[in-house]
N, C-alpha and C. Protein backbone atom coordinates (compact mmCIF):
# COMPACT_ATOMS: atom_id res chain seq x y z
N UNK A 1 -20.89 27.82 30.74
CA UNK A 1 -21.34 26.64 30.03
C UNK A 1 -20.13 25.93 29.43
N UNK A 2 -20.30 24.78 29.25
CA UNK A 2 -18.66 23.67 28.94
C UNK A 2 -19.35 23.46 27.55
N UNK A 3 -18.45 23.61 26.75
CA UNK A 3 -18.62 23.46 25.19
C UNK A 3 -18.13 21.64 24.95
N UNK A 4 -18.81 21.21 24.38
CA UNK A 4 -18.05 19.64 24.08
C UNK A 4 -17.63 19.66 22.81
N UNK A 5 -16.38 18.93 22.68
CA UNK A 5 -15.71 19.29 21.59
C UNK A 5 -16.09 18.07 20.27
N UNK A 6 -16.15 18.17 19.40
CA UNK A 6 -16.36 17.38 18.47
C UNK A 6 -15.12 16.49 18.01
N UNK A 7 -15.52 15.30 17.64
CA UNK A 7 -14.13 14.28 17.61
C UNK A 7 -13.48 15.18 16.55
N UNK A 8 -13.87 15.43 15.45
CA UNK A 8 -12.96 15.47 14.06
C UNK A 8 -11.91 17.10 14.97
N UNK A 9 -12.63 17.89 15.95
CA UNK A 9 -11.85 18.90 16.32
C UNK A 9 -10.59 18.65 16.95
N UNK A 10 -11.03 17.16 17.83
CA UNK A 10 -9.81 16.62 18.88
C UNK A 10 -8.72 16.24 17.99
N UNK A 11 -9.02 15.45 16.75
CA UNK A 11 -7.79 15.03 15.96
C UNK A 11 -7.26 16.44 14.96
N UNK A 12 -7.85 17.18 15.54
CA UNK A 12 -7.18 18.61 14.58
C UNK A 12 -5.90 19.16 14.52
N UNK A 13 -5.07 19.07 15.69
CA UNK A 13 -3.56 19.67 15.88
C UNK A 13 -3.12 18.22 16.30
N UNK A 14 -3.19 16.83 15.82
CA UNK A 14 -2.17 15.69 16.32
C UNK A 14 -1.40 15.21 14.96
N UNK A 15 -0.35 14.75 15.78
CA UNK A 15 0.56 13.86 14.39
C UNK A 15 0.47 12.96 14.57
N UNK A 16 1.03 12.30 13.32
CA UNK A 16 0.21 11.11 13.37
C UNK A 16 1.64 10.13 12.29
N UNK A 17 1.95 9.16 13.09
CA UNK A 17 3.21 8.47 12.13
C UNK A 17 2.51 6.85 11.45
N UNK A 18 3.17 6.86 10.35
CA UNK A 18 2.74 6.13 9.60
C UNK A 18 3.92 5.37 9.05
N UNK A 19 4.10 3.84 9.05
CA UNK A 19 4.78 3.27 8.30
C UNK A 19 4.58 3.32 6.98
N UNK A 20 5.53 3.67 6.29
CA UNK A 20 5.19 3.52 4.95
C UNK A 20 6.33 3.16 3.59
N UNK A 21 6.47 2.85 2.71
CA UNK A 21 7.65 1.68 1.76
C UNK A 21 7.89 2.97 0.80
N UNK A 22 7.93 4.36 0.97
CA UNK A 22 8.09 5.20 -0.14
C UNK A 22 8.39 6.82 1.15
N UNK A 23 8.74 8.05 0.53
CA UNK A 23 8.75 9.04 1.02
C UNK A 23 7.46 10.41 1.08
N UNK A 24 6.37 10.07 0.72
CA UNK A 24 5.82 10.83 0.28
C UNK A 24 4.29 10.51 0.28
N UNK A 25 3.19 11.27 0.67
CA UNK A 25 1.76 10.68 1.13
C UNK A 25 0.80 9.67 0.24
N UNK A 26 1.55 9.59 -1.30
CA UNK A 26 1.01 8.92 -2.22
C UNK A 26 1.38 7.40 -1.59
N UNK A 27 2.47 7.30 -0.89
CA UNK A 27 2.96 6.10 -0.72
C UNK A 27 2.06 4.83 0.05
N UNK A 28 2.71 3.63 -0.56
CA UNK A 28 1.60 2.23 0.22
C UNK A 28 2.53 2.69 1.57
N UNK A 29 1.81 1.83 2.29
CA UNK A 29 1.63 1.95 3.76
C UNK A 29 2.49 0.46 3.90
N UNK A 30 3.46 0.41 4.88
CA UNK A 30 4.22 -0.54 5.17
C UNK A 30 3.84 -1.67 6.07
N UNK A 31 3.53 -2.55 5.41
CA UNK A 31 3.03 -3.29 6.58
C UNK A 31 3.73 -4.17 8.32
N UNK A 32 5.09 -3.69 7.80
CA UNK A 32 5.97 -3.56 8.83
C UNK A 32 6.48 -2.68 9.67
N UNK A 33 6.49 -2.68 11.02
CA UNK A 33 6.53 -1.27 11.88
C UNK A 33 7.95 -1.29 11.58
N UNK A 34 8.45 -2.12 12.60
CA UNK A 34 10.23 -1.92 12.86
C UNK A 34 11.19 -1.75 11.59
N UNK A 35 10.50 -2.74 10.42
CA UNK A 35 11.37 -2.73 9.71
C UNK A 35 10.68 -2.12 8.46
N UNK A 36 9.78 -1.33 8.08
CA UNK A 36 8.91 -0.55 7.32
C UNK A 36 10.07 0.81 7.03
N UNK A 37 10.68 0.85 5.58
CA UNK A 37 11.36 1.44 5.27
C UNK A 37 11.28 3.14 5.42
N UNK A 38 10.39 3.38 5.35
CA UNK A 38 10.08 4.82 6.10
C UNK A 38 8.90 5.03 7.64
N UNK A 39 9.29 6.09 7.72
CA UNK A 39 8.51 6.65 8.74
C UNK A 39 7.99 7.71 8.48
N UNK A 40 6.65 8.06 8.20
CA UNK A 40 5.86 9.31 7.57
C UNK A 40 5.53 10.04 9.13
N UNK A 41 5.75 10.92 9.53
CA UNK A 41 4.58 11.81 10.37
C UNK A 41 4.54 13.00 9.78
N UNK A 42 2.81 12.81 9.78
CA UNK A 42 1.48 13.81 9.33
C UNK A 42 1.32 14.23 10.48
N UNK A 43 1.28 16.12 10.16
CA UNK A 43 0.44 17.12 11.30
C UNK A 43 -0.84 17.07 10.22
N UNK A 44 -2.12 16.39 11.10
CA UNK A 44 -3.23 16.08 11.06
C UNK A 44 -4.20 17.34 10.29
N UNK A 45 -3.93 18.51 10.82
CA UNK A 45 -4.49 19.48 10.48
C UNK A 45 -3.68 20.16 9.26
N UNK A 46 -3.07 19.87 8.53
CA UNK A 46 -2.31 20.79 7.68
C UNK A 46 -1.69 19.38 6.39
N UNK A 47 -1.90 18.40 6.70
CA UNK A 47 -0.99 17.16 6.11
C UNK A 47 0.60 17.30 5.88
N UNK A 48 1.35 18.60 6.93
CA UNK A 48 2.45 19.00 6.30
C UNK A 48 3.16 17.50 7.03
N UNK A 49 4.50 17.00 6.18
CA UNK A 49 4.81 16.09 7.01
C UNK A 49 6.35 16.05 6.69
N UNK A 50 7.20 14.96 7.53
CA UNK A 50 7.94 14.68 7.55
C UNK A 50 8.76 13.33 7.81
N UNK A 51 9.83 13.18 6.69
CA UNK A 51 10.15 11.67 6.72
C UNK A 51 11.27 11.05 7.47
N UNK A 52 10.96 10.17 8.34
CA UNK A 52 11.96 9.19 9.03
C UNK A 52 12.19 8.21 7.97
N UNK A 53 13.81 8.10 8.12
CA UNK A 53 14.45 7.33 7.12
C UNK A 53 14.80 6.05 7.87
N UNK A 54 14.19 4.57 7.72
CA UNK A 54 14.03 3.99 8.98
C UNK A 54 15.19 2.88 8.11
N UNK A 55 15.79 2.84 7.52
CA UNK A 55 17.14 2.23 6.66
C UNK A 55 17.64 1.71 8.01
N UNK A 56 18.05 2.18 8.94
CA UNK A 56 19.30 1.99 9.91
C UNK A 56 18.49 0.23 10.42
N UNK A 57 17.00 0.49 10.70
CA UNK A 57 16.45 -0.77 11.09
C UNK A 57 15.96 -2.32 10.23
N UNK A 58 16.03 -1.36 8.86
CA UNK A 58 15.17 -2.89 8.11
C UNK A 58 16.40 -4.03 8.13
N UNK A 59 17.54 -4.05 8.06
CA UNK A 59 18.06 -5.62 8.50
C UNK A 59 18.53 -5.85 9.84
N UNK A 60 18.53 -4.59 10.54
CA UNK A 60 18.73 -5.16 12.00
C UNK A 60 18.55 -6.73 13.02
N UNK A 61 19.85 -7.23 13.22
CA UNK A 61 19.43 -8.48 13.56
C UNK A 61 17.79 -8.67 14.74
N UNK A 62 18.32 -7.58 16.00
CA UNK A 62 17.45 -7.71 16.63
C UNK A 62 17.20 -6.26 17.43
N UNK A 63 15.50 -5.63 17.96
CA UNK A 63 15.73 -4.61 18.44
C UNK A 63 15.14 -3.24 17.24
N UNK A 64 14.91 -4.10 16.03
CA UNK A 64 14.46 -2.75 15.22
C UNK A 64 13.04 -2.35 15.56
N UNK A 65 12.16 -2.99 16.03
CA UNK A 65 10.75 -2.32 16.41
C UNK A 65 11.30 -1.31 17.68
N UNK A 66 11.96 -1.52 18.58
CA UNK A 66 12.24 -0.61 19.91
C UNK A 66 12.93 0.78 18.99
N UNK A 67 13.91 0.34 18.25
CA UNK A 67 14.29 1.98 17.57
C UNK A 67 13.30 2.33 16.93
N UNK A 68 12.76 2.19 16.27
CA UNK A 68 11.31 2.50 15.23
C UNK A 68 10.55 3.46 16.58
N UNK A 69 10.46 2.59 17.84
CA UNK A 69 9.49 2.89 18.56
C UNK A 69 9.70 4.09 18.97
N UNK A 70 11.61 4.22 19.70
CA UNK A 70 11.95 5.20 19.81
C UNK A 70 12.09 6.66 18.64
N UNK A 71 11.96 6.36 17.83
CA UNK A 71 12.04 7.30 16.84
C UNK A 71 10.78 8.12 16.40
N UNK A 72 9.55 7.27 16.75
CA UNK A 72 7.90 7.29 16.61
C UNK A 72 8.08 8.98 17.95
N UNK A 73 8.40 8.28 19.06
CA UNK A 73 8.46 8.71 20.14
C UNK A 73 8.97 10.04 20.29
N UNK A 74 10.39 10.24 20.04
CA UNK A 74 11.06 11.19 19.65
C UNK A 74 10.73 12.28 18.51
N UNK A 75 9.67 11.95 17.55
CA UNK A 75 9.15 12.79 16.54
C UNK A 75 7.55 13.45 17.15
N UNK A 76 7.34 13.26 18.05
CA UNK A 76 5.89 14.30 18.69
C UNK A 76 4.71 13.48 18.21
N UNK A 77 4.79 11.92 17.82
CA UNK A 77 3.71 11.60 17.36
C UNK A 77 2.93 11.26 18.22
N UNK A 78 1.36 11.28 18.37
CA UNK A 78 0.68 10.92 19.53
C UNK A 78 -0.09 9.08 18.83
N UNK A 79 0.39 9.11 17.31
CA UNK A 79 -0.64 7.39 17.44
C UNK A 79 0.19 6.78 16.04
N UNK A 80 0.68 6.00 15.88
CA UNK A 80 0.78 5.00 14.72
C UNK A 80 0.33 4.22 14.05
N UNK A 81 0.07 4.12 13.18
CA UNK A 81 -0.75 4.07 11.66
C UNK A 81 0.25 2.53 11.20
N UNK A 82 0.22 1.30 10.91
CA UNK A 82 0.53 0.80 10.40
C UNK A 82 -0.15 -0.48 10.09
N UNK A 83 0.61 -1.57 9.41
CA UNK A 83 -0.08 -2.88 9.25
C UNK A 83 -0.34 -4.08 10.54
N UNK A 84 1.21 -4.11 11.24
CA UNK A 84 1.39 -4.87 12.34
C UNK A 84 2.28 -4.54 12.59
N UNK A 85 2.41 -4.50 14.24
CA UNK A 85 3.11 -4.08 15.70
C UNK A 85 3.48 -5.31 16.90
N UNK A 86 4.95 -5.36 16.50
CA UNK A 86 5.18 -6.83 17.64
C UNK A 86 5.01 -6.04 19.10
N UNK A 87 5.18 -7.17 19.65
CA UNK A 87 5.13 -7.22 21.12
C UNK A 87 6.02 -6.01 22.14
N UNK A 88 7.54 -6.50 21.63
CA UNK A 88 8.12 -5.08 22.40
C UNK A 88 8.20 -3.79 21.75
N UNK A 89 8.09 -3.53 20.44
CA UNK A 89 7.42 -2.77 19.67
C UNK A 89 6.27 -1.47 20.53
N UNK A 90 5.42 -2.60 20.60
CA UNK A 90 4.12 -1.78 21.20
C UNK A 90 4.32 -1.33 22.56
N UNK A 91 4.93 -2.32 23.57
CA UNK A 91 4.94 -1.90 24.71
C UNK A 91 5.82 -0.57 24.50
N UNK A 92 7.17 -0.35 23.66
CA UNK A 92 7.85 0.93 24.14
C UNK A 92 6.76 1.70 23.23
N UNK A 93 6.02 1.85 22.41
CA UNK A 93 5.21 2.96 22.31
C UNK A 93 4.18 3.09 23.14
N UNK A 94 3.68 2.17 23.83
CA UNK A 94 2.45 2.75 24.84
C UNK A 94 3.28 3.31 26.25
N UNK A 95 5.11 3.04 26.32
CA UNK A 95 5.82 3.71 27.42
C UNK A 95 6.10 5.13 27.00
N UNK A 96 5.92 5.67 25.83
CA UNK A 96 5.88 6.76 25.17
C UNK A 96 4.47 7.40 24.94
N UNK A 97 3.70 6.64 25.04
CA UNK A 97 2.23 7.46 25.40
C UNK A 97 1.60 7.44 23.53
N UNK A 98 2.30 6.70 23.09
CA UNK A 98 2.08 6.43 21.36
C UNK A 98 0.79 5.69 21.60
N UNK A 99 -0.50 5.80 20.81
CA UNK A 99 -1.06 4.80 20.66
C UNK A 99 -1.10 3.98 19.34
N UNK A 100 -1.08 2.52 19.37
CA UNK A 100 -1.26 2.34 17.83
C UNK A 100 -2.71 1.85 17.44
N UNK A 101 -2.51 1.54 15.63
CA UNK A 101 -3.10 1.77 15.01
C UNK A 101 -3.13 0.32 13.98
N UNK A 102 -3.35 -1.09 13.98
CA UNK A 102 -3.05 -1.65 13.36
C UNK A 102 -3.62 -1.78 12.07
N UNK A 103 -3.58 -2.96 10.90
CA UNK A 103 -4.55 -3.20 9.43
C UNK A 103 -4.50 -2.06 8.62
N UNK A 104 -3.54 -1.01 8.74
CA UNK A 104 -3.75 0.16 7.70
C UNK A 104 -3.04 -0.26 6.54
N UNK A 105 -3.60 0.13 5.53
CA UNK A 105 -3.56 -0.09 4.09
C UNK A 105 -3.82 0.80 3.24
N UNK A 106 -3.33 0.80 1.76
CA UNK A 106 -3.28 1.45 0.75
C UNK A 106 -2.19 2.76 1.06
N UNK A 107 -2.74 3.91 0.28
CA UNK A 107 -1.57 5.06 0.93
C UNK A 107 -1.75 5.66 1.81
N UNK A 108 -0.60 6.32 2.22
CA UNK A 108 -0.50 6.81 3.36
C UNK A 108 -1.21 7.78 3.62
N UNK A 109 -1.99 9.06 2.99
CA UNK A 109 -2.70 10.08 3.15
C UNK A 109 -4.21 8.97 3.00
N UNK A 110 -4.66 8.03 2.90
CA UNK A 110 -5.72 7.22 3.00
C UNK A 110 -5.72 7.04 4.19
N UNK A 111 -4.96 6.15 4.80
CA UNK A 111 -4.71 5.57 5.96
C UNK A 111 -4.77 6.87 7.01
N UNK A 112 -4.21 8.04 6.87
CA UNK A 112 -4.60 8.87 7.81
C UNK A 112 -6.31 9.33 7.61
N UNK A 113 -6.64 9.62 6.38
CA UNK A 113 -8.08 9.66 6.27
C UNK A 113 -9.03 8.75 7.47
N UNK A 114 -8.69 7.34 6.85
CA UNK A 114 -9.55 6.40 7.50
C UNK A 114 -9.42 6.49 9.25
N UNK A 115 -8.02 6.75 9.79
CA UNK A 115 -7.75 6.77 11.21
C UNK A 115 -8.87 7.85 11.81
N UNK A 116 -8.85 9.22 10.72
CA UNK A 116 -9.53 10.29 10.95
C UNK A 116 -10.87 10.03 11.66
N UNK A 117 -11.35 9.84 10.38
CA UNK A 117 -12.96 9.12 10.18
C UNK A 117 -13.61 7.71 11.29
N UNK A 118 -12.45 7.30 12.35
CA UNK A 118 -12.43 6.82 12.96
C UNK A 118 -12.60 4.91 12.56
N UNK A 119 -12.20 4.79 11.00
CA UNK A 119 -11.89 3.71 10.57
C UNK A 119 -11.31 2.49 11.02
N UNK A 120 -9.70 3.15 12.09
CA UNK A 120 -8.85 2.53 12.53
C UNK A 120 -8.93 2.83 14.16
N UNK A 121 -9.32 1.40 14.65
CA UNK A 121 -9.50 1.97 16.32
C UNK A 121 -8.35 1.63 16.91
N UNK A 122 -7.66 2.03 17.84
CA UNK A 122 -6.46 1.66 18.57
C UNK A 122 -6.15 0.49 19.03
N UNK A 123 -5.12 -0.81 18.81
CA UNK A 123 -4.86 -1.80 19.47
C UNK A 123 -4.88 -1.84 20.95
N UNK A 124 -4.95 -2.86 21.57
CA UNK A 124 -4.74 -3.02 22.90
C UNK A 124 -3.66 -3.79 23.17
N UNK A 125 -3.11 -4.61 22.17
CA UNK A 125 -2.16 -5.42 22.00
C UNK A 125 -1.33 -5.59 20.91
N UNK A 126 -0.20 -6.09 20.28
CA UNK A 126 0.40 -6.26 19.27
C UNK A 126 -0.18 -7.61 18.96
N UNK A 127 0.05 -7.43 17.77
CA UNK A 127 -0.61 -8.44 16.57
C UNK A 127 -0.16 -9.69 15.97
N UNK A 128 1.22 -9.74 16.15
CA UNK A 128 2.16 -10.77 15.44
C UNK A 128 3.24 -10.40 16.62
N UNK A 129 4.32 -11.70 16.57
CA UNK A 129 4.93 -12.18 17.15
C UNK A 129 6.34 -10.94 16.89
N UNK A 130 7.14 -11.22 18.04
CA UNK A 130 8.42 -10.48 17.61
C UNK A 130 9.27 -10.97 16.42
N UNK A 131 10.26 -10.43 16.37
CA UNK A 131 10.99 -10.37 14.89
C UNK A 131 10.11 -10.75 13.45
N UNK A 132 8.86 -10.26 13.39
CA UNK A 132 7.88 -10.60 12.45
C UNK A 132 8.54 -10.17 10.73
């Protein structure tokens, strides 16, 4: 017999990255990907997490959503949590198998709540224009 798995089980072992303007899960949620001063990823099942220090990108002339993206990528996250996602932004995370997550708000352990609870459904597209 095939057991079907329950959603809240599927999001049980994923990480989950989150822009966010502080280090720590209390923090607001950044409404900027590329240039969103941190990078939170949450293991989903445990909230243990860890912080990307995304400094190197917030004045970057051009190109900071692709490092962001790469860095999303490079940290095991499977979906991103943020406010808005430009154009080449998104494409290198859906070339990384990232899905995103746009309109997240308040803090960051919220914003994973709500993604949970299936609050936040996955973009199909980026939201705002490049260098936003």
């Amino acid at each position: 017999m095939i057991r079907s798995v329950a959603a809240a089980e599927v999001h049980n072992k994923m990480k989950i990255a989150i822009t966010s303007q502080g280090k720590d899960l209390d923090s607001q949620v950044d409404p900027r990907f590329g240039r969103a001063a941190y990078i939170i990823v949450v293991d989903s099942d445990n909230l243990e997490f860890q912080v990307i220090d995304n400094d190197a990108n917030v004045n970057a002339m051009k190109g900071a959503g692709i490092q962001a993206a790469s860095n999303v990528v490079n940290s095991g996250a499977q979906v991103l949590l943020t406010g808005h996602c430009g154009p080449n932004a998104f494409k290198a995370l859906q070339a990384g198998k990232v899905k995103v997550a746009n309109d997240a708000t308040g803090a960051v352990k919220e914003a994973v709540k709500a993604y949970l609870d299936g609050k936040l459904p996955h973009a199909e597209n980026a939201d705002v224009e490049g260098h936003w």
